[in-house]
Protein backbone atom coordinates (compact mmCIF):
# COMPACT_ATOMS: atom_id res chain seq x y z
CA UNK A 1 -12.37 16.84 -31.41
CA UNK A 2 -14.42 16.06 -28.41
CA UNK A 3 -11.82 17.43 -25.86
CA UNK A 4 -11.14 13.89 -24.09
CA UNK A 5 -7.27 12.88 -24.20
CA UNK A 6 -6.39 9.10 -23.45
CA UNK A 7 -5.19 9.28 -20.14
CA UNK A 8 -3.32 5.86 -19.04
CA UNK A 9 -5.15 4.06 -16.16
CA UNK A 10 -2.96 3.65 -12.96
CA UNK A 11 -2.65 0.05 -11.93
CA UNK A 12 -4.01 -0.88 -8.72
CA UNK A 13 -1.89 -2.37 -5.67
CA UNK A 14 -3.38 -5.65 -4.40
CA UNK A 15 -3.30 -8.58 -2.26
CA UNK A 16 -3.65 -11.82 -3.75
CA UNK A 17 -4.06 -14.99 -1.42
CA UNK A 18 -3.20 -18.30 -3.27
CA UNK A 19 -4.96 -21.01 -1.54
CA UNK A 20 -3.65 -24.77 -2.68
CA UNK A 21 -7.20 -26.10 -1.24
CA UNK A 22 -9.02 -23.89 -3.48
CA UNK A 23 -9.39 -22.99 -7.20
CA UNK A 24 -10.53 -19.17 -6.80
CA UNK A 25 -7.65 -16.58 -5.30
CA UNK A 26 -8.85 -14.28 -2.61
CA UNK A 27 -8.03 -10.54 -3.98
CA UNK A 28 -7.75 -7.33 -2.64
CA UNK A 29 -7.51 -4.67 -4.97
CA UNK A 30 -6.54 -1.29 -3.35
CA UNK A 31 -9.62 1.09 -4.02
CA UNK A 32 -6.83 3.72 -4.53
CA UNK A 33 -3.20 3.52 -4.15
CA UNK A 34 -1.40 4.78 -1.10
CA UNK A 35 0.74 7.93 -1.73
CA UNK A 36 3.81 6.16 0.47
CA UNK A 37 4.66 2.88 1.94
CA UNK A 38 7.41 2.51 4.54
CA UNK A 39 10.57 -0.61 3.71
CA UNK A 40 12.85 -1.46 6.43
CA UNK A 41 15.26 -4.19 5.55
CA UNK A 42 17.76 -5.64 8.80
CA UNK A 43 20.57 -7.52 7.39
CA UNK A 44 20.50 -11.08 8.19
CA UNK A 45 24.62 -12.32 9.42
CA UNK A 46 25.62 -15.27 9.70
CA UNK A 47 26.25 -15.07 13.37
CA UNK A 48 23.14 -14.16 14.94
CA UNK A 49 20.73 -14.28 12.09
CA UNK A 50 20.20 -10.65 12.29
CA UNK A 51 22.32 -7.62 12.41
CA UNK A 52 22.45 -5.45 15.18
CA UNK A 53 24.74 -3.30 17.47
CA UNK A 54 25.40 -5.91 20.07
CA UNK A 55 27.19 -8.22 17.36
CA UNK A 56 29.94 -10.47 19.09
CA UNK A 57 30.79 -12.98 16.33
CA UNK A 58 33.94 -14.09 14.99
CA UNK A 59 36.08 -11.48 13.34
CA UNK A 60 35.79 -13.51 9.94
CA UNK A 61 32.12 -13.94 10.12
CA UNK A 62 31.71 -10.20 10.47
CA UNK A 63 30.61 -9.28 6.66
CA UNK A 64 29.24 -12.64 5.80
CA UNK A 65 25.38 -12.94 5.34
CA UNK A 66 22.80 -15.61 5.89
CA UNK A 67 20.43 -14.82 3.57
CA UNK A 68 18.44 -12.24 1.73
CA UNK A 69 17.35 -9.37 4.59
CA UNK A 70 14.84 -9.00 6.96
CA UNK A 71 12.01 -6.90 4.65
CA UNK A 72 8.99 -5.40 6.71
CA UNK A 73 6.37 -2.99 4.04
CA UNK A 74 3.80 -0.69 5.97
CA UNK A 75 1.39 1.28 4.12
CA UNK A 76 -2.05 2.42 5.12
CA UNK A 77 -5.08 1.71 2.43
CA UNK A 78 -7.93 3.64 2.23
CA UNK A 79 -11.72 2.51 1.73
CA UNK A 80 -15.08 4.17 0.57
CA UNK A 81 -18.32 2.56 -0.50
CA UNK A 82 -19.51 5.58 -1.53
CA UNK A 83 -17.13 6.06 -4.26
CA UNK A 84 -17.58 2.54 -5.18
CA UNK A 85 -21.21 2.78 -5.47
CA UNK A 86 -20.44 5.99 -7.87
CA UNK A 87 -19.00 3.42 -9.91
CA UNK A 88 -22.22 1.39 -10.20
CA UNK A 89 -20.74 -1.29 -7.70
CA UNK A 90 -24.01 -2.88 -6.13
CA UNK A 91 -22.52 -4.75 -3.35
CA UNK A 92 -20.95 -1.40 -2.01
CA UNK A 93 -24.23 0.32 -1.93
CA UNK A 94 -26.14 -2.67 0.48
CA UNK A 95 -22.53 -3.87 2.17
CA UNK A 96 -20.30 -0.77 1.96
CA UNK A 97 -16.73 -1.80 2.88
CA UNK A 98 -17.53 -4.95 4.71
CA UNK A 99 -16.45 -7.47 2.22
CA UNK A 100 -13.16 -5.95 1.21
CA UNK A 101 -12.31 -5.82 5.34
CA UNK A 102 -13.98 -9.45 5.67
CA UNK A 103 -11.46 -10.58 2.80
CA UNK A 104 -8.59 -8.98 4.59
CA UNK A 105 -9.23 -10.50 7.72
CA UNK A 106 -9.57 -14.00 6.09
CA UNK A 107 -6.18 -13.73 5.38
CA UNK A 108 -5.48 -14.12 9.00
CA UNK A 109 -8.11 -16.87 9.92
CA UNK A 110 -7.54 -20.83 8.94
CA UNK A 111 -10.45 -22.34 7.09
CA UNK A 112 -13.08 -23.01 9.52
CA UNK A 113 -13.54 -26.70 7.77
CA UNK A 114 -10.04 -26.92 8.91
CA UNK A 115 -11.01 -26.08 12.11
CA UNK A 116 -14.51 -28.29 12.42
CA UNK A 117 -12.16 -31.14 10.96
CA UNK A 118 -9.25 -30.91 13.61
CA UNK A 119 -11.88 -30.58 16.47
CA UNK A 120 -13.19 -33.98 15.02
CA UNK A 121 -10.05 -35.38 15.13
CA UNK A 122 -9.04 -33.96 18.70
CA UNK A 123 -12.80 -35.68 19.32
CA UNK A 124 -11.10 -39.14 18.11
CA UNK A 125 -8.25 -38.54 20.58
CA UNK A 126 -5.77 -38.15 17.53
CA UNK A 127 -2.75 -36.99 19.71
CA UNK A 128 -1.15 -34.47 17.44
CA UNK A 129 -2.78 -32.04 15.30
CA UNK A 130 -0.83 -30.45 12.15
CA UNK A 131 -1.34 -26.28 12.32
CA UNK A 132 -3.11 -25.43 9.31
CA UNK A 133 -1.12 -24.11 6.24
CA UNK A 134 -2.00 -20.03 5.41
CA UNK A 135 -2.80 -19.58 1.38
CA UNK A 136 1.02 -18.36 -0.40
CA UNK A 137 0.03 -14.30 0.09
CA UNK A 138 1.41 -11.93 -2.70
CA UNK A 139 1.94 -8.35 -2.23
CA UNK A 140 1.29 -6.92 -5.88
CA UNK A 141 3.05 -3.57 -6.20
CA UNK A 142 3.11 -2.89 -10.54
CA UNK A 143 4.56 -6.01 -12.87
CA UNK A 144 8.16 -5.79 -11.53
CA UNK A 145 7.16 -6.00 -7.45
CA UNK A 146 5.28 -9.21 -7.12
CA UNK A 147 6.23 -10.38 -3.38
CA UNK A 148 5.38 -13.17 -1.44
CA UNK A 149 4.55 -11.67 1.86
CA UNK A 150 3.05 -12.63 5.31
CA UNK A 151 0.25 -10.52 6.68
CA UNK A 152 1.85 -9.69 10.23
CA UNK A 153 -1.21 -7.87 11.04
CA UNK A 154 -3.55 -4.82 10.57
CA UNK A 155 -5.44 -1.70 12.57
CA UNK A 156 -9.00 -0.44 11.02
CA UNK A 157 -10.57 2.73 11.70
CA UNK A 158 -13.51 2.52 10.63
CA UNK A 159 -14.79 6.26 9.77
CA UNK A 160 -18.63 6.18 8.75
CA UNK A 161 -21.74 3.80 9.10
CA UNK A 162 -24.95 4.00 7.37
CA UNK A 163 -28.50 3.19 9.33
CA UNK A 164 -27.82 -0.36 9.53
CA UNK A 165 -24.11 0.36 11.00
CA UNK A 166 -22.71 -1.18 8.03
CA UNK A 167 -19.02 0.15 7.60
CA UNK A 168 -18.66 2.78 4.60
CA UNK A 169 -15.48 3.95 4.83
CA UNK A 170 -12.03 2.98 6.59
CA UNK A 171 -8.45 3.01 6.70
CA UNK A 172 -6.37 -0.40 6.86
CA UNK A 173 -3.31 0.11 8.43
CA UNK A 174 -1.14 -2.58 6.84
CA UNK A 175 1.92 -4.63 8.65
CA UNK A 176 3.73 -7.03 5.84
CA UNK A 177 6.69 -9.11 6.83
CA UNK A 178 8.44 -10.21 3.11
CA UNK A 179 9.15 -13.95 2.73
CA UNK A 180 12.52 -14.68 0.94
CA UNK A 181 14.28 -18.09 -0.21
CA UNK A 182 15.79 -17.64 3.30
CA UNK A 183 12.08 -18.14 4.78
CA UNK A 184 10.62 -20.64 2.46
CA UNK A 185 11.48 -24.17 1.13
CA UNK A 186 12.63 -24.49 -2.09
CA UNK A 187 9.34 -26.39 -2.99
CA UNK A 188 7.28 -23.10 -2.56
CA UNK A 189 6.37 -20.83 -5.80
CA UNK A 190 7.36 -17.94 -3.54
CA UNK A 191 10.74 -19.10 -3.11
CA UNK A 192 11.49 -18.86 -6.85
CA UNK A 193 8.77 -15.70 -6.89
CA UNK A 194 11.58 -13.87 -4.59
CA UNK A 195 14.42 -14.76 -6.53
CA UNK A 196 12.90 -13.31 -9.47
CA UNK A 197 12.62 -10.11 -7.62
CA UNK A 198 16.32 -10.16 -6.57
CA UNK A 199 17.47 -10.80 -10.36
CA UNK A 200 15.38 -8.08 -11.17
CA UNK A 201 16.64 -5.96 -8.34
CA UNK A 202 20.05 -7.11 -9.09
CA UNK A 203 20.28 -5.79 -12.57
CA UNK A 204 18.24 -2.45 -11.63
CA UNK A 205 21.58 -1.85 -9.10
CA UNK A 206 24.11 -2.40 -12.30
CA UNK A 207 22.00 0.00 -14.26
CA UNK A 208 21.88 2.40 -11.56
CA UNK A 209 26.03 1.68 -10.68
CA UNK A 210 26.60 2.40 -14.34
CA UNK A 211 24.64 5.92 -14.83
CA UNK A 212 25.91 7.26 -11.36
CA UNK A 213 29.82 7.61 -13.19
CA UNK A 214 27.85 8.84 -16.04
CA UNK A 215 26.22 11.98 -14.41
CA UNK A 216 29.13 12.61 -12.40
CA UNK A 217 31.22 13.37 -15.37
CA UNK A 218 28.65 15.47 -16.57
CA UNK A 219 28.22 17.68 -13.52
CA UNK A 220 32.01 18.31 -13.61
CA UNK A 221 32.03 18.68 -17.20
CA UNK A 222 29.55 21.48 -16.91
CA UNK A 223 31.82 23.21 -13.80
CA UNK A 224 34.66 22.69 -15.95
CA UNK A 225 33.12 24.48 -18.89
CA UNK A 226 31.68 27.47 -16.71
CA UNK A 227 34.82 28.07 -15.10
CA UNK A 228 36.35 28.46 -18.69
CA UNK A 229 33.79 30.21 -19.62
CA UNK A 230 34.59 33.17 -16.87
């Protein structure tokens, strides 16, 4: 006996930006996982898109929907080189947190090749430039939340620099804006990547419409019995 017990390692929330253009995924891997995250979901009515108390639609258009709902996540992530260079990570100890908040940021920034090559073309006097595509963005929360998500946007604090000013620890403040089949075309892996989710989500709500009866009966089962018992 040496005293160790297997203890199951927690997975690890990420960010994983799929980039068609590119062969390698840019991934953020939470250093540790928040204790909370904030969902707000905003039906979306047929009417005006969105619900909301000003709703003036047509009596019979009053319950129907126009898609899956509005879904905004916020949840605050927490960086520190120095625990990262306690885990032998070499990069942390000469670049503390700077690449996981430079691969972060990238998600927010098009290629600059897509930029030099648009600024050639605006050179040329093409008349009309195409926006540049952002990578598919997946919010990974455990195997059954795999989201696609826009980044909406993000505060730092960063809390600590070493002698070279070289962040070593911050907090991400994190804005996400969930992309359903109601946002994306039906070409799109995260179209079919959210209905997935709903199926899922779906059958958790039958499971959870099914046991509710169940521990119902119980409870008044058990003030049934006590009241016999007196």
């Amino acid at each position: 006996m040496t005293g160790v017990t297997d203890v199951p390692r927690a997975l690890r929330g990420a960010l994983v930006a799929v980039d068609e253009s590119s062969p390698v995924a840019s991934t953020v891997v939470f250093q540790y996982n928040p204790e909370e995250m904030t969902r707000r979901l905003r039906a979306r009515s047929a009417a005006a898109g969105t619900d909301d108390d000003a709703y003036g639609g047509a009596r019979d258009e009053a319950l129907r929907l126009d898609g899956a709902p509005i879904e905004t996540i916020s949840l605050a992530v927490e960086l520190d080189a120095n625990d990262r260079a306690a885990a032998e990570d070499p990069a942390a100890a000469l670049l503390g947190v700077y690449p996981q908040l430079s691969a972060l940021e990238m998600m927010l920034y098009p290629q600059s090749a897509t930029v030099l090559a648009n600024d050639a073309l605006a050179l040329l006097g093409t008349i009309e430039l195409v926006p540049p595509r952002a990578p598919l963005t997946l919010f990974v929360w455990g195997p059954g939340r795999v989201l696609p998500v826009r980044l909406s946007g993000f505060s730092i604090a960063e809390q600590a620099y070493d002698a070279d000013l070289t962040p070593l620890r911050a907090r991400v403040d994190l804005e996400l804006r969930v992309l359903s089949y109601s946002d994306l075309p039906v070409t799109d892996p995260g179209y079919h990547l959210f209905l997935v989710h709903q199926v899922a989500k779906e059958a958790l709500a039958v499971l959870g419409s099914v046991s509710a009866p169940l521990r119902l009966g119980a409870v008044a089962a058990g003030i049934s019995a006590g009241g016999a018992a007196r």
